[in-house]
Protein backbone atom coordinates (compact mmCIF):
# COMPACT_ATOMS: atom_id res chain seq x y z
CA UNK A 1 53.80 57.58 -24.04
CA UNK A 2 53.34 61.19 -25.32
CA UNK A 3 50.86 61.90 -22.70
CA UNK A 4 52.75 60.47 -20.09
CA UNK A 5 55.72 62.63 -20.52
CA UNK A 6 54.00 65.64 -21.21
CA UNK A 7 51.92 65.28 -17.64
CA UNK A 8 55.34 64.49 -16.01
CA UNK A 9 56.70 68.45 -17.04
CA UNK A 10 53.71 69.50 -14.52
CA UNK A 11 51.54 67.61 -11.68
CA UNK A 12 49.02 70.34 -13.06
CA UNK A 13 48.71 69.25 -16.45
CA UNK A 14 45.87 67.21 -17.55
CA UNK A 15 46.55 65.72 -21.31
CA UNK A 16 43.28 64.49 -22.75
CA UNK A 17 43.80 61.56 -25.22
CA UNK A 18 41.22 60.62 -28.01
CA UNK A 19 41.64 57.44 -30.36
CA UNK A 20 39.40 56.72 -33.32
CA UNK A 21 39.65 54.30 -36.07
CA UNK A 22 37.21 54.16 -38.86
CA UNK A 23 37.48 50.28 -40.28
CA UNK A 24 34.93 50.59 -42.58
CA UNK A 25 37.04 52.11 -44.87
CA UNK A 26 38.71 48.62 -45.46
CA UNK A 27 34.84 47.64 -46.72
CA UNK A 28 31.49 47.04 -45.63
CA UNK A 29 30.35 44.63 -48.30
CA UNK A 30 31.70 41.01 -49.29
CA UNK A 31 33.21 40.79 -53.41
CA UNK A 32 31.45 38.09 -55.32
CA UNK A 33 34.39 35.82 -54.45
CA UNK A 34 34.74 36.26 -51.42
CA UNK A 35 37.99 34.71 -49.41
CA UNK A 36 38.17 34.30 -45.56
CA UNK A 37 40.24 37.34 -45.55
CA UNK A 38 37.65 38.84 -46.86
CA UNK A 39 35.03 37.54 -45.13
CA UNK A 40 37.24 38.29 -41.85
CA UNK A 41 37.94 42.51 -42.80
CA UNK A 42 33.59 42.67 -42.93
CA UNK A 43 32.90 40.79 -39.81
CA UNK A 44 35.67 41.20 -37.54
CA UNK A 45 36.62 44.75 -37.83
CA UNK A 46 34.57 48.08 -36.70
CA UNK A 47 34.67 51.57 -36.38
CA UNK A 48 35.50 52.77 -32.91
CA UNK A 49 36.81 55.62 -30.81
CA UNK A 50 37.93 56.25 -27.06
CA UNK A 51 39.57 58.83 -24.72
CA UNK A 52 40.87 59.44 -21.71
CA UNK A 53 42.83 62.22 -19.40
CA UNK A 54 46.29 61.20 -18.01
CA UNK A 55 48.06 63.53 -15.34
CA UNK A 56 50.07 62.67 -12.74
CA UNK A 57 48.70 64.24 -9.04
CA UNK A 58 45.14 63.89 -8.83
CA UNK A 59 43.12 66.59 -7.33
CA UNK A 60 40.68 66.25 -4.86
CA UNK A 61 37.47 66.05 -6.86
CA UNK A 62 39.44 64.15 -9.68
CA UNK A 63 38.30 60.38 -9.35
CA UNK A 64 41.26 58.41 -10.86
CA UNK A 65 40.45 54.86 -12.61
CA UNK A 66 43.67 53.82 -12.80
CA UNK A 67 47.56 54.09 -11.77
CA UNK A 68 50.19 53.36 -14.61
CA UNK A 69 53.14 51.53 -12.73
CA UNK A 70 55.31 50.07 -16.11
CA UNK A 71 55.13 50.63 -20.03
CA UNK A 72 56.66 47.48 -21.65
CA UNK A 73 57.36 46.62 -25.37
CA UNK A 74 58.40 44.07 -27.41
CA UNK A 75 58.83 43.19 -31.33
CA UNK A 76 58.64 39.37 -32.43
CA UNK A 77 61.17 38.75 -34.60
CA UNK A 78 60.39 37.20 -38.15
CA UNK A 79 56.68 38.31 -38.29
CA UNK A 80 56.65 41.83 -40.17
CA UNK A 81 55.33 40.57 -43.26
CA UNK A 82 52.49 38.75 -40.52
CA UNK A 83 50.26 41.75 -39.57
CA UNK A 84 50.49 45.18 -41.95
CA UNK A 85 47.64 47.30 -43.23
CA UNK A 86 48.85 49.22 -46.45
CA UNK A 87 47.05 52.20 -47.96
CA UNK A 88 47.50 52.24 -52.12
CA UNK A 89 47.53 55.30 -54.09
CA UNK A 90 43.55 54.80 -55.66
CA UNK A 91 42.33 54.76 -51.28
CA UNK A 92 42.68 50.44 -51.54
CA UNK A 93 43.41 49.10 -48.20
CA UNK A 94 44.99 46.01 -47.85
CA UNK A 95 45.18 44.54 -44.48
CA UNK A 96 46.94 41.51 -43.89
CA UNK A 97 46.59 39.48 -40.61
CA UNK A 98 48.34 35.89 -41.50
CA UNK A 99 47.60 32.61 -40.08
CA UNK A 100 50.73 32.57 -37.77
CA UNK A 101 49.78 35.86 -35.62
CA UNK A 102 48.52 33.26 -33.31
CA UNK A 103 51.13 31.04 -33.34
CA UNK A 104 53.91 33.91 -32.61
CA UNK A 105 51.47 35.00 -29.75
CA UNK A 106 51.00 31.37 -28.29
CA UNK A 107 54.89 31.25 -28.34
CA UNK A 108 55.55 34.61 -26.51
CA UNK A 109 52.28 35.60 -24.57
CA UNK A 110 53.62 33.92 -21.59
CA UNK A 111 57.27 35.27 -21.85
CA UNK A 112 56.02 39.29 -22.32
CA UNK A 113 53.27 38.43 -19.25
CA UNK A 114 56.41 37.92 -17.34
CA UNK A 115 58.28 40.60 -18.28
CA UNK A 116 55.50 42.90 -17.76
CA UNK A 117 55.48 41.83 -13.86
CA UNK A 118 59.50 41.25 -13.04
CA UNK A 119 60.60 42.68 -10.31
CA UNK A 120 57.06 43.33 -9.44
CA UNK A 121 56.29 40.53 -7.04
CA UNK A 122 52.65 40.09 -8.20
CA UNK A 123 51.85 36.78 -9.91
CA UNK A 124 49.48 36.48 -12.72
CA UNK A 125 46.90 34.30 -10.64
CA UNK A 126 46.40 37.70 -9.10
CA UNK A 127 45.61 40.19 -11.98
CA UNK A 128 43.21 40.94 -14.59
CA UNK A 129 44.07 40.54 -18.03
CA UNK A 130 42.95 43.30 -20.37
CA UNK A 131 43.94 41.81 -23.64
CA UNK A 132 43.18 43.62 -26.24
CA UNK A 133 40.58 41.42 -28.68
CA UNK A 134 42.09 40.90 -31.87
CA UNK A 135 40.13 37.72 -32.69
CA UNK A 136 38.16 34.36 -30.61
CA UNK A 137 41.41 32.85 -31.99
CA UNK A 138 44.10 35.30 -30.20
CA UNK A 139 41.41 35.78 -26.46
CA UNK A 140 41.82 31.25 -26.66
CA UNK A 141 45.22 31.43 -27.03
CA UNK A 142 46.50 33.87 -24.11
CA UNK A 143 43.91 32.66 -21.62
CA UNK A 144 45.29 28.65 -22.64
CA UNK A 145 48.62 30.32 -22.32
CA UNK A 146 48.78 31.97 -19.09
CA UNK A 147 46.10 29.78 -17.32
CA UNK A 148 43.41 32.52 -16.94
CA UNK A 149 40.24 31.79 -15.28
CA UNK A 150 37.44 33.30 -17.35
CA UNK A 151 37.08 35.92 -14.37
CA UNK A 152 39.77 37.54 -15.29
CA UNK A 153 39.84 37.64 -18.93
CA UNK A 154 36.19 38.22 -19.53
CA UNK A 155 36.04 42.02 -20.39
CA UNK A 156 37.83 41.56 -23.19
CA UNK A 157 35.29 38.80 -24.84
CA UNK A 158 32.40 41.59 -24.07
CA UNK A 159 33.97 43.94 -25.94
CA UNK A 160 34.39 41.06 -28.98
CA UNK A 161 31.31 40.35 -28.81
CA UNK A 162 29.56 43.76 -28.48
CA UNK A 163 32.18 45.71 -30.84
CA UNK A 164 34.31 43.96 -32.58
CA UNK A 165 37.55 44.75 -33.11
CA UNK A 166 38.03 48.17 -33.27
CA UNK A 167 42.11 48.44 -33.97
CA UNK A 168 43.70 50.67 -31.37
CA UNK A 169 40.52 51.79 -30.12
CA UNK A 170 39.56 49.02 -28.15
CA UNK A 171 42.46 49.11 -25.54
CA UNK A 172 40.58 52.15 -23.87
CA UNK A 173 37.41 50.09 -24.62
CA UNK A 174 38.18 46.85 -22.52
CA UNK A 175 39.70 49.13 -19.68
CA UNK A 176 36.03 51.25 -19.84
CA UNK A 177 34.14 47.70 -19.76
CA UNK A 178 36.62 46.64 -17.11
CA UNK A 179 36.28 49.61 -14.29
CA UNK A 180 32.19 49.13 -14.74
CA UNK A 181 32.25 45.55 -14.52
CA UNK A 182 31.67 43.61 -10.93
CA UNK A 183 35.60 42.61 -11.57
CA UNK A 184 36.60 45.79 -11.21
CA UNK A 185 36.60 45.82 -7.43
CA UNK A 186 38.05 42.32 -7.04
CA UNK A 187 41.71 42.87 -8.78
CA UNK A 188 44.22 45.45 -7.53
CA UNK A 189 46.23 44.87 -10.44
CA UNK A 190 45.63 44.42 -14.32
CA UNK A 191 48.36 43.66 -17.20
CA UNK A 192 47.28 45.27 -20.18
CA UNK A 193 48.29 43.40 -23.42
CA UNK A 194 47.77 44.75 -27.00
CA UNK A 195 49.31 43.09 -30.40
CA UNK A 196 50.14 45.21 -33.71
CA UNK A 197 51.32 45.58 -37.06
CA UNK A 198 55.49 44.90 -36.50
CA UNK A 199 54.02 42.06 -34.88
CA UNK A 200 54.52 44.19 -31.63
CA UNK A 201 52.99 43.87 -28.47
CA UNK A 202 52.23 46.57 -26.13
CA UNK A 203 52.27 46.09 -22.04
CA UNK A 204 50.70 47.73 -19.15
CA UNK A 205 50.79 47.23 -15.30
CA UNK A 206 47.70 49.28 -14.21
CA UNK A 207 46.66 49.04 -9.84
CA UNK A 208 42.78 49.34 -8.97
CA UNK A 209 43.10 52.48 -6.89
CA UNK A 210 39.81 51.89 -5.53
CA UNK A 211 40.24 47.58 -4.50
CA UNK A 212 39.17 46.38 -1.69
CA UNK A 213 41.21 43.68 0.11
CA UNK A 214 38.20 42.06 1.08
CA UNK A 215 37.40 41.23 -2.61
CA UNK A 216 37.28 37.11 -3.17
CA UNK A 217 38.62 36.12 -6.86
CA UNK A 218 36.14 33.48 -8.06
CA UNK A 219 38.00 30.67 -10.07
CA UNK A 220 41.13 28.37 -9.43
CA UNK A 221 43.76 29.29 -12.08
CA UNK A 222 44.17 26.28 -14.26
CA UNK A 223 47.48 24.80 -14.99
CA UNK A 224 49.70 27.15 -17.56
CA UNK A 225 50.10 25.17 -20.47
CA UNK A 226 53.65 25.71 -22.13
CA UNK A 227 54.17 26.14 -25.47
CA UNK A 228 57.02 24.12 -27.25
CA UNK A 229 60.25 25.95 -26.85
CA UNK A 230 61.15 26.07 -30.59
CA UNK A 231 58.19 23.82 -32.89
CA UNK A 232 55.88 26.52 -32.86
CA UNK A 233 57.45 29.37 -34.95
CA UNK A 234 60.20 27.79 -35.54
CA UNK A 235 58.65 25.54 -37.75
CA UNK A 236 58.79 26.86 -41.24
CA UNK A 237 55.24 28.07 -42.18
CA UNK A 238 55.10 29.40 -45.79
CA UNK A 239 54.07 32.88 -46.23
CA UNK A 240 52.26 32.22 -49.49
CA UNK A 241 49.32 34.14 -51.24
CA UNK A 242 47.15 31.36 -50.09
CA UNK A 243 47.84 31.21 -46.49
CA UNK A 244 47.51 35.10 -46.27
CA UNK A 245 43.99 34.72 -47.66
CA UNK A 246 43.30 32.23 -45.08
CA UNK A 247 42.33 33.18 -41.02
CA UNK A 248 41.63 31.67 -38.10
């Protein structure tokens, strides 16, 4: 957002944005009890960085990857104590990614999709999904929920499998896999979706400056499953010491 207004001041500015996170300060090695928290900080998380250069104008020998058309946000109400990483005095980082995050992202996925592209008039069917891969768990849940074909959620799993998750590195990472990818040339559009400590999710509607109308989208969307209005979160789901060592 920083970047964004400071290239608005000037269609000459260029504001080069670098993101790195080191993980492996959370641990590289398992205790000799391990829990699945545990186990999940070690093989889940990585160190990672990314950059990129936002202006506004391009220049004539500036190739541009992608257009920024809407910045959307949105904070789930009830979840703060869900997803947190604290830093203690003695360098001890606790980070704390509960067995709900992907039952308050199941509940509201489909809901922030569709704020992301009101007043748009492009359907999901039609865009990439650049989801940022916080776990297998969380990539099942918003393809089941918005009825992705595998097409267009697929750049994310490569960057799961290859990387890991690399915090707020790997939004940068999955749009990098993304413009070098064969799917690149067959979406116009792309929502960008990212989830957070708060829990908060993040939106973008990027456009393909360089698609082809031509391009054929493999793949029949499959029918959008909806999630139960209220049973999901509403349920009570006990935030105990136990279910905060457990992960999906």
């Amino acid at each position: 957002m920083l970047a964004s207004h400071l290239a608005a001041v000037s269609s000459n500015h260029r504001i080069l944005v670098v993101y790195g996170d080191v993980a492996s300060y959370m641990g590289t090695t398992l205790p000799k009890k391990p829990n699945k928290l545990d186990i999940m900080s070690v093989s889940l998380f990585s160190d990672g960085a990314a950059g990129c250069v936002v202006g506004t104008v391009p220049r004539q020998h500036e190739p541009t990857l992608y257009e920024v058309h809407k910045v959307t946000s949105k904070l789930v109400a009830g979840s703060f104590k869900d997803m947190y990483m604290k830093v203690l005095v003695e360098g001890t980082v606790i980070n704390v990614v509960s067995p709900r995050v992907p039952i308050f992202i199941g509940k509201h996925c489909d809901g922030f999709a569709r704020l992301i592209l009101k007043d748009t008039g492009i359907d999901m069917e039609k865009c990439a999904m650049l989801c940022h891969p916080g776990g297998k768990t969380i990539l099942d849940t918003v393809e089941d929920k918005l009825g992705l074909v595998k097409q267009q959620i697929n750049t994310s799993w490569e960057v799961l499998r290859a990387h890991g998750n690399m915090t707020g590195a790997t939004n940068l990472q999955v749009a990098d896999y993304f413009r070098r990818s064969d799917a690149y040339m067959k979406y116009e559009w792309a929502t960008c979706v990212s989830f957070g400590p708060g829990l908060g999710m993040e939106g973008l509607l990027v456009r393909n400056p360089h698609y082809k109308a031509t391009a054929v989208i493999e793949g029949i969307p499959r029918p959008i499953t909806r999630p139960n209005d209220e049973a999901e979160v509403e349920e009570e789901i006990p935030l105990t010491a136990d279910a905060l060592k457990s992960h999906p």
